[in-house]
C-alpha atoms as a PDB file:
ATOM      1  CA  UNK A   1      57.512 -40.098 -30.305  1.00  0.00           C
ATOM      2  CA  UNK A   2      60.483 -42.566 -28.596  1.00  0.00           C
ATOM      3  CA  UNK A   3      61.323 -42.933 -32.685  1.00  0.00           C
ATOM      4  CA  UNK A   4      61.228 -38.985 -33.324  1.00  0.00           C
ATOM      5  CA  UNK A   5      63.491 -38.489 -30.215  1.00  0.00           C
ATOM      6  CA  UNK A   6      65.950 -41.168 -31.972  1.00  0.00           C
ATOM      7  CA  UNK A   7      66.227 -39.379 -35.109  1.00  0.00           C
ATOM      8  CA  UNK A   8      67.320 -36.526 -32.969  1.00  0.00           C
ATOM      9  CA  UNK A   9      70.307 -38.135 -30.828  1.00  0.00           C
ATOM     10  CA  UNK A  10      71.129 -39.544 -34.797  1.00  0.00           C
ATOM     11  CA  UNK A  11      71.036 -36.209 -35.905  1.00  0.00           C
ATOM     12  CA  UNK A  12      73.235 -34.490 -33.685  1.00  0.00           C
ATOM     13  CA  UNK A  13      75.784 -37.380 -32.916  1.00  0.00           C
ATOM     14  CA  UNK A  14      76.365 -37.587 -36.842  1.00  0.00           C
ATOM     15  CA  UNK A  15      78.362 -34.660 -37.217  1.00  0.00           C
ATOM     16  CA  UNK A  16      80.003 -35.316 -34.049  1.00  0.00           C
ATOM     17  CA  UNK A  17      81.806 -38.283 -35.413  1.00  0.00           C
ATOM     18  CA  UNK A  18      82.414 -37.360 -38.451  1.00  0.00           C
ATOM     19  CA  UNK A  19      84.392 -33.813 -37.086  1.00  0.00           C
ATOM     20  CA  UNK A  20      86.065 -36.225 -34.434  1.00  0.00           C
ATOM     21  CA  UNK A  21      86.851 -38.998 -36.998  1.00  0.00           C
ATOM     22  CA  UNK A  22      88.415 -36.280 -39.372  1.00  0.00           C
ATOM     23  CA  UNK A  23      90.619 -34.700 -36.550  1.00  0.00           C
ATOM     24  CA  UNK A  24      91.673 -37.685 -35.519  1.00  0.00           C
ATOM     25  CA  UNK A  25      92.691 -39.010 -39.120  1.00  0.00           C
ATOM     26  CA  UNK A  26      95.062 -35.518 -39.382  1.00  0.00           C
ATOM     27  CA  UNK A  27      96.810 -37.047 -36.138  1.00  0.00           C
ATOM     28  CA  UNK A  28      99.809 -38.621 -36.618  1.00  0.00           C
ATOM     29  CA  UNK A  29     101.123 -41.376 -34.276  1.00  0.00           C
ATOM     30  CA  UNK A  30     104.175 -43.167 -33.888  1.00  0.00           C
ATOM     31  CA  UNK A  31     106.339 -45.167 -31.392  1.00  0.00           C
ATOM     32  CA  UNK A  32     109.942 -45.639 -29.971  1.00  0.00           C
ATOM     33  CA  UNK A  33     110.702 -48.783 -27.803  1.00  0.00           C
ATOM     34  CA  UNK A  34     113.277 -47.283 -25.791  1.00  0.00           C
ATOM     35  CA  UNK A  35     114.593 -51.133 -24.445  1.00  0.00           C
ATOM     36  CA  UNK A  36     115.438 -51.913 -27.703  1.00  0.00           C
ATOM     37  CA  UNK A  37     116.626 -49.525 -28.946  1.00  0.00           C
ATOM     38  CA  UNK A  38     119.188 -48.946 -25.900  1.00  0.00           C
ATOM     39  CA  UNK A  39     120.219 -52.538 -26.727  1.00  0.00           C
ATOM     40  CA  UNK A  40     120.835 -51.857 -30.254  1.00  0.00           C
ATOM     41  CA  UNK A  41     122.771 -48.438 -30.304  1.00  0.00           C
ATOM     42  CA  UNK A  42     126.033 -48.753 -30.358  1.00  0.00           C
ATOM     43  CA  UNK A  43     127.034 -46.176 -27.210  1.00  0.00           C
ATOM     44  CA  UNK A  44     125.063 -48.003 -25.294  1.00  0.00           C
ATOM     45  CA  UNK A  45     126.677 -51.460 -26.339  1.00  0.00           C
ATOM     46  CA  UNK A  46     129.892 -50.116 -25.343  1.00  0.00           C
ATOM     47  CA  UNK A  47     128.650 -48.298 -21.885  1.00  0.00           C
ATOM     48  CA  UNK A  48     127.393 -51.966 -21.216  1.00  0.00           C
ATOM     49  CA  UNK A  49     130.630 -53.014 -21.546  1.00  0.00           C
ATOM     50  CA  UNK A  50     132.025 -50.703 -19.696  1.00  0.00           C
ATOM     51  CA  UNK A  51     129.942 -51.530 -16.821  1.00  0.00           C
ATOM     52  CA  UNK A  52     130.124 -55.214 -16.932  1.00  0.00           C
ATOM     53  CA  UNK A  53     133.870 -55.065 -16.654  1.00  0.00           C
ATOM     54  CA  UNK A  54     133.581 -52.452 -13.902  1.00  0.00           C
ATOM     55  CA  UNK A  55     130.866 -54.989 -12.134  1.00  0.00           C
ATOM     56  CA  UNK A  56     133.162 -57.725 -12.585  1.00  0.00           C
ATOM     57  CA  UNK A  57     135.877 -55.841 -11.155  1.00  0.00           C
ATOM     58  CA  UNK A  58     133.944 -55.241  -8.036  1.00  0.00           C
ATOM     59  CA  UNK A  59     132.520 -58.728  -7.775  1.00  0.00           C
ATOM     60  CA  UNK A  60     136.051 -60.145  -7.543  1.00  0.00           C
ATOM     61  CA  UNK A  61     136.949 -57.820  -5.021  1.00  0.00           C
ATOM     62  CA  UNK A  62     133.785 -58.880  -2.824  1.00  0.00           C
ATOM     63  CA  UNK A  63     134.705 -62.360  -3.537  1.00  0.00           C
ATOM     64  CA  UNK A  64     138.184 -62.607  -2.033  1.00  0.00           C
ATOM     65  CA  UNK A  65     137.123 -59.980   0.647  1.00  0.00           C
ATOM     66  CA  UNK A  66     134.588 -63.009   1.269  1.00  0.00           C
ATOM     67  CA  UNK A  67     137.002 -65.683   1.248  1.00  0.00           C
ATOM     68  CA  UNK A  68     140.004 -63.889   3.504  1.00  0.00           C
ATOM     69  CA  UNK A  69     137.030 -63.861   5.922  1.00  0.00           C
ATOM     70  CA  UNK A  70     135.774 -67.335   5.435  1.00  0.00           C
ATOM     71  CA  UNK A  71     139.205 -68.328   5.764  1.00  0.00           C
ATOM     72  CA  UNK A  72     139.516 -66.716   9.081  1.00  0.00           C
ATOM     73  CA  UNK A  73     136.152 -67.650  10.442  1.00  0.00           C
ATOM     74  CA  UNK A  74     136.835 -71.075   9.840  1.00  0.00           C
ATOM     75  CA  UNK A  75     140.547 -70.931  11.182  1.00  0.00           C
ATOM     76  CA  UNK A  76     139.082 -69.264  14.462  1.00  0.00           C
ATOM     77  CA  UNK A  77     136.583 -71.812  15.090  1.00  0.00           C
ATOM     78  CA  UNK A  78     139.240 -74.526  14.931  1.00  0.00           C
ATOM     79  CA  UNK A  79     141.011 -72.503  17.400  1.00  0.00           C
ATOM     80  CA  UNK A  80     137.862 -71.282  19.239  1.00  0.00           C
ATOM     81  CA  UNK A  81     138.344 -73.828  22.351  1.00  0.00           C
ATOM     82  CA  UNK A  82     142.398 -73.344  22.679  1.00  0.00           C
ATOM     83  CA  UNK A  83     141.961 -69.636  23.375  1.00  0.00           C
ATOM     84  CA  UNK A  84     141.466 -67.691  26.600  1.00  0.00           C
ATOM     85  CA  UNK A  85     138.302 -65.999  26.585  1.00  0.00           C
ATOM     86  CA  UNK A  86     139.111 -62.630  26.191  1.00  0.00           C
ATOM     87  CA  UNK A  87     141.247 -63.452  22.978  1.00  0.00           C
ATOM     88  CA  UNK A  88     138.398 -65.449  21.710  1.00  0.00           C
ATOM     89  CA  UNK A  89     135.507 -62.389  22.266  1.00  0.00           C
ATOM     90  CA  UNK A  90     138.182 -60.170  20.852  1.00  0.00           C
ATOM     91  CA  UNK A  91     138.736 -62.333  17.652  1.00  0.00           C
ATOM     92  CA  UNK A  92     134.938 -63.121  17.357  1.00  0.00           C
ATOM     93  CA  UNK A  93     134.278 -58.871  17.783  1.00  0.00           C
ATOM     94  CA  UNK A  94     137.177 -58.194  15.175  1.00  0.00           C
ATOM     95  CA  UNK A  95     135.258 -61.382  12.485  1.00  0.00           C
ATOM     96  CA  UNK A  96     132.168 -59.479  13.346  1.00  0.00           C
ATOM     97  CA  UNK A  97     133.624 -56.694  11.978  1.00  0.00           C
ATOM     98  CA  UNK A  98     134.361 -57.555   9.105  1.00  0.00           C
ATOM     99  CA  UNK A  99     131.707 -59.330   7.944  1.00  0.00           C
ATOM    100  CA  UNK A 100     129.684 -55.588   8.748  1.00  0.00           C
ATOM    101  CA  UNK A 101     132.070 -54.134   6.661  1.00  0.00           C
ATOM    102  CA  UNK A 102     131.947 -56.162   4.003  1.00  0.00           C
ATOM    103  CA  UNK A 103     128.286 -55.855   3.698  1.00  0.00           C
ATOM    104  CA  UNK A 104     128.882 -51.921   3.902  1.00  0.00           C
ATOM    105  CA  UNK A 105     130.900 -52.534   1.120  1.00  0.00           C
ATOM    106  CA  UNK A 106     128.561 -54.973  -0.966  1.00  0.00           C
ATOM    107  CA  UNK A 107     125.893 -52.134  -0.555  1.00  0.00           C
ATOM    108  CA  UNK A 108     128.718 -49.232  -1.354  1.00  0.00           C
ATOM    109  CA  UNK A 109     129.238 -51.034  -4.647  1.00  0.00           C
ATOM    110  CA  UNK A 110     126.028 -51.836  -5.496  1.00  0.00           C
ATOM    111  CA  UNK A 111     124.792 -47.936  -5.096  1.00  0.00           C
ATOM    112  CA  UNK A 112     128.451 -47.099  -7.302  1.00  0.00           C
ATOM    113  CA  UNK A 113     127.217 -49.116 -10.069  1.00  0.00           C
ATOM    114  CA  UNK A 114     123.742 -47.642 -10.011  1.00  0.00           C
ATOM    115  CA  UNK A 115     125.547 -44.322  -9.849  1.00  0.00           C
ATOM    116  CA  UNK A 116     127.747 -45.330 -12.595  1.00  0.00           C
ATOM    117  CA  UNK A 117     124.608 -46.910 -14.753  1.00  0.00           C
ATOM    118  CA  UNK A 118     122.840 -43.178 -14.805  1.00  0.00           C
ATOM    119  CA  UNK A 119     126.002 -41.546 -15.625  1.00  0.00           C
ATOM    120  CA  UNK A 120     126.575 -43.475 -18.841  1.00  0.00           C
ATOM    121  CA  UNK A 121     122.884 -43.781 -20.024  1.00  0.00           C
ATOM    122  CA  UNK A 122     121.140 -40.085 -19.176  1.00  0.00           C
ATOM    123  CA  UNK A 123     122.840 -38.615 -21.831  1.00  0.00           C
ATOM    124  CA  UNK A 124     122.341 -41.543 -23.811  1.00  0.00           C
ATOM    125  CA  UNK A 125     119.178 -41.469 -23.603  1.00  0.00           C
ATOM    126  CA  UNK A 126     118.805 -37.390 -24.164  1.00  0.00           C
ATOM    127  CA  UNK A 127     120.130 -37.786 -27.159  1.00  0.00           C
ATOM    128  CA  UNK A 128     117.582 -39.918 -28.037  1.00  0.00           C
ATOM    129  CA  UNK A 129     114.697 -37.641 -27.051  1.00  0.00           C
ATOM    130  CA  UNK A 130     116.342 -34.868 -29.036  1.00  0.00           C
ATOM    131  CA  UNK A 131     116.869 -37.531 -32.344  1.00  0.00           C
ATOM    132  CA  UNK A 132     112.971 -38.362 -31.629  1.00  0.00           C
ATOM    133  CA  UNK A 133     111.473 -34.979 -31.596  1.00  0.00           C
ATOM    134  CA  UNK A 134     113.759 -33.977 -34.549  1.00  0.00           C
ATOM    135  CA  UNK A 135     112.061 -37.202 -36.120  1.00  0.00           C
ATOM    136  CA  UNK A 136     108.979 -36.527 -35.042  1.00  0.00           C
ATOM    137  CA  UNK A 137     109.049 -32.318 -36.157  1.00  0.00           C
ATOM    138  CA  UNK A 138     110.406 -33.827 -39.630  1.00  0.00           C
ATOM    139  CA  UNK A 139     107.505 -36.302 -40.204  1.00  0.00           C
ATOM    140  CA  UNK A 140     104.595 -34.536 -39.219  1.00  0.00           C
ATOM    141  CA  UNK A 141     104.365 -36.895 -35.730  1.00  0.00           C
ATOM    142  CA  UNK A 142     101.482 -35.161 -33.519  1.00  0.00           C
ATOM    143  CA  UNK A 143     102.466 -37.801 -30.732  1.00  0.00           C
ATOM    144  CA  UNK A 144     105.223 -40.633 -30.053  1.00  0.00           C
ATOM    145  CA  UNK A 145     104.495 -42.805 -27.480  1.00  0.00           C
ATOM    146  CA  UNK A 146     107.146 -45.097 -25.857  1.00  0.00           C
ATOM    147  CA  UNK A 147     105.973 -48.691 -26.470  1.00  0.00           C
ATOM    148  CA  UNK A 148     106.252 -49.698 -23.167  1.00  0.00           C
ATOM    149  CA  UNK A 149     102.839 -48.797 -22.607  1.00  0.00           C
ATOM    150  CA  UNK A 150     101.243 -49.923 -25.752  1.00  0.00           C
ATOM    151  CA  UNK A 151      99.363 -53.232 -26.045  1.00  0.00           C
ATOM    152  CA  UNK A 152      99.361 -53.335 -30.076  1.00  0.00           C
ATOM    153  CA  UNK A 153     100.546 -50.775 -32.878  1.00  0.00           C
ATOM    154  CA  UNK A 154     101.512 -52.126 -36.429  1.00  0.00           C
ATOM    155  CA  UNK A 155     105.238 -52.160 -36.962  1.00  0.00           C
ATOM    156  CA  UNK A 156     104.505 -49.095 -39.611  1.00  0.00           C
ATOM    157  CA  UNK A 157     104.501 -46.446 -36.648  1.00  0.00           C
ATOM    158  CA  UNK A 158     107.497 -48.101 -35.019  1.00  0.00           C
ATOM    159  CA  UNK A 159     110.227 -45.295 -35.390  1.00  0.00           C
ATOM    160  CA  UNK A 160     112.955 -47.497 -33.271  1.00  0.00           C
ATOM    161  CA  UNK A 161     114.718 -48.817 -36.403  1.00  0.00           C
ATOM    162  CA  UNK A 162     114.938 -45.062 -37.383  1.00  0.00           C
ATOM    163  CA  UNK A 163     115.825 -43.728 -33.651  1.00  0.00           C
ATOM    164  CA  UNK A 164     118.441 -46.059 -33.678  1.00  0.00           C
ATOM    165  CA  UNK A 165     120.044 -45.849 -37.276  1.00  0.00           C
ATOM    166  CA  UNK A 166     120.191 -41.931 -36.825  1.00  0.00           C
ATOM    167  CA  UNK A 167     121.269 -41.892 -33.555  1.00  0.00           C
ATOM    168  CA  UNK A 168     124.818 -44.271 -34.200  1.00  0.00           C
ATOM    169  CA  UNK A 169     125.324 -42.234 -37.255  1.00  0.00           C
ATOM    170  CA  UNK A 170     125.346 -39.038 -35.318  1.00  0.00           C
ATOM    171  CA  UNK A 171     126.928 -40.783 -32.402  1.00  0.00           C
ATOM    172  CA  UNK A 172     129.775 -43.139 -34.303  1.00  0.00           C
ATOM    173  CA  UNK A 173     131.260 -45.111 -31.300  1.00  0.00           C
ATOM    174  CA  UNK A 174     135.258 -45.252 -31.169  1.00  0.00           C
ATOM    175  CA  UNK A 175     136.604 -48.853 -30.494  1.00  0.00           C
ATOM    176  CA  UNK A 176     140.062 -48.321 -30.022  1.00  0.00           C
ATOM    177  CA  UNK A 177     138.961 -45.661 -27.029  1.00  0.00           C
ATOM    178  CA  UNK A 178     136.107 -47.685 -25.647  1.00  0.00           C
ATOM    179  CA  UNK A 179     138.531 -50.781 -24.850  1.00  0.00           C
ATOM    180  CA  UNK A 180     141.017 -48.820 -23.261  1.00  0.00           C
ATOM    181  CA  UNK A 181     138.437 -47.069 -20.867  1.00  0.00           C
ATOM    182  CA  UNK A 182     137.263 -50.367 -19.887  1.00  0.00           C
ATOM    183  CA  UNK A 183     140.658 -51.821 -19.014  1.00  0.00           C
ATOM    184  CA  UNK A 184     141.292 -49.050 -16.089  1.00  0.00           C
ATOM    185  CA  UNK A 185     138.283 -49.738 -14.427  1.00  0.00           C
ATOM    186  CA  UNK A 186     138.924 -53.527 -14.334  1.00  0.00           C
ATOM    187  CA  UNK A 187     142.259 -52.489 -12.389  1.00  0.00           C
ATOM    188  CA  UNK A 188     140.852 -50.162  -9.853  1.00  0.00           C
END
């Protein structure tokens, strides 16, 4: 009887898998790796740049912000013990200050540059979304995953090399513009 009942489940499971196995061989299933391929397209090379030189820009400023008040800190604490005490509460108040505002301004920058970051990428990356589903539409993709996600896929449904060829053809990336855009942020 426990045999019989077997033979059943068998039965019924058989054309199960084979309806499930043939659905899921008309899926097709690809993948973008969206780090690299923001590190290989060529608008997002140069919005890199753009940033790094705006970072830089901003570091330098913190830096000798830094150093004025170093400078002073250390200059009042030589002069700490000549002072009245009034001076010296006023001059420690003013360092205190300072060294607030220069954290205000630490944090003011780093929130600018984050600012700054999603302004040059979102449409960077939209434009990749909309070069993916054309891709995608084109091929005969039923899904694309991004790879981030994926423990192992063979390099034949990796569409990055595509994403990214496409996307700096349709995007060609102006050097003599993207150096000069760079240089007035580095004097700001």
């Amino acid at each position: 009887m426990s045999s019989r009942r077997l033979l059943v489940a068998l039965a019924a499971l058989i054309p199960l898998s084979l309806s499930a196995t043939a659905h899921a061989q008309a899926a097709k299933i690809g993948y973008v790796n969206f780090q690299k391929a923001l590190a290989e397209l060529d608008e997002a090379k140069a919005a890199r740049t753009r940033l790094e030189g705006l970072k830089e820009q901003k570091q330098k400023d913190l830096d000798k912000a830094q150093d004025a008040l170093k400078k002073d800190k250390e200059t009042f604490d030589k002069q700490a013990s000549t002072m009245t005490e009034q001076a010296r509460n006023e001059k420690a108040e003013g360092l205190q200050k300072r060294f607030i505002d220069l954290q205000q301004n630490f944090e003011k920058g780093r929130t600018e540059l984050a600012q700054k970051e999603n302004e040059e990428f979102q449409p960077i990356v939209g434009k990749m979304r909309n070069i993916i589903n054309a891709i995608a539409q084109k091929e005969g993709f039923t899904m694309v995953f991004d790879a981030g996600g994926i423990a192992y896929a063979p390099d034949s449904l990796d569409l990055t090399p595509q994403l990214v060829r496409t996307y700096n053809e349709q995007n060609k990336v102006k050097t003599s513009s993207t150096a000069p855009a760079a240089t007035p942020a580095k004097k700001k």
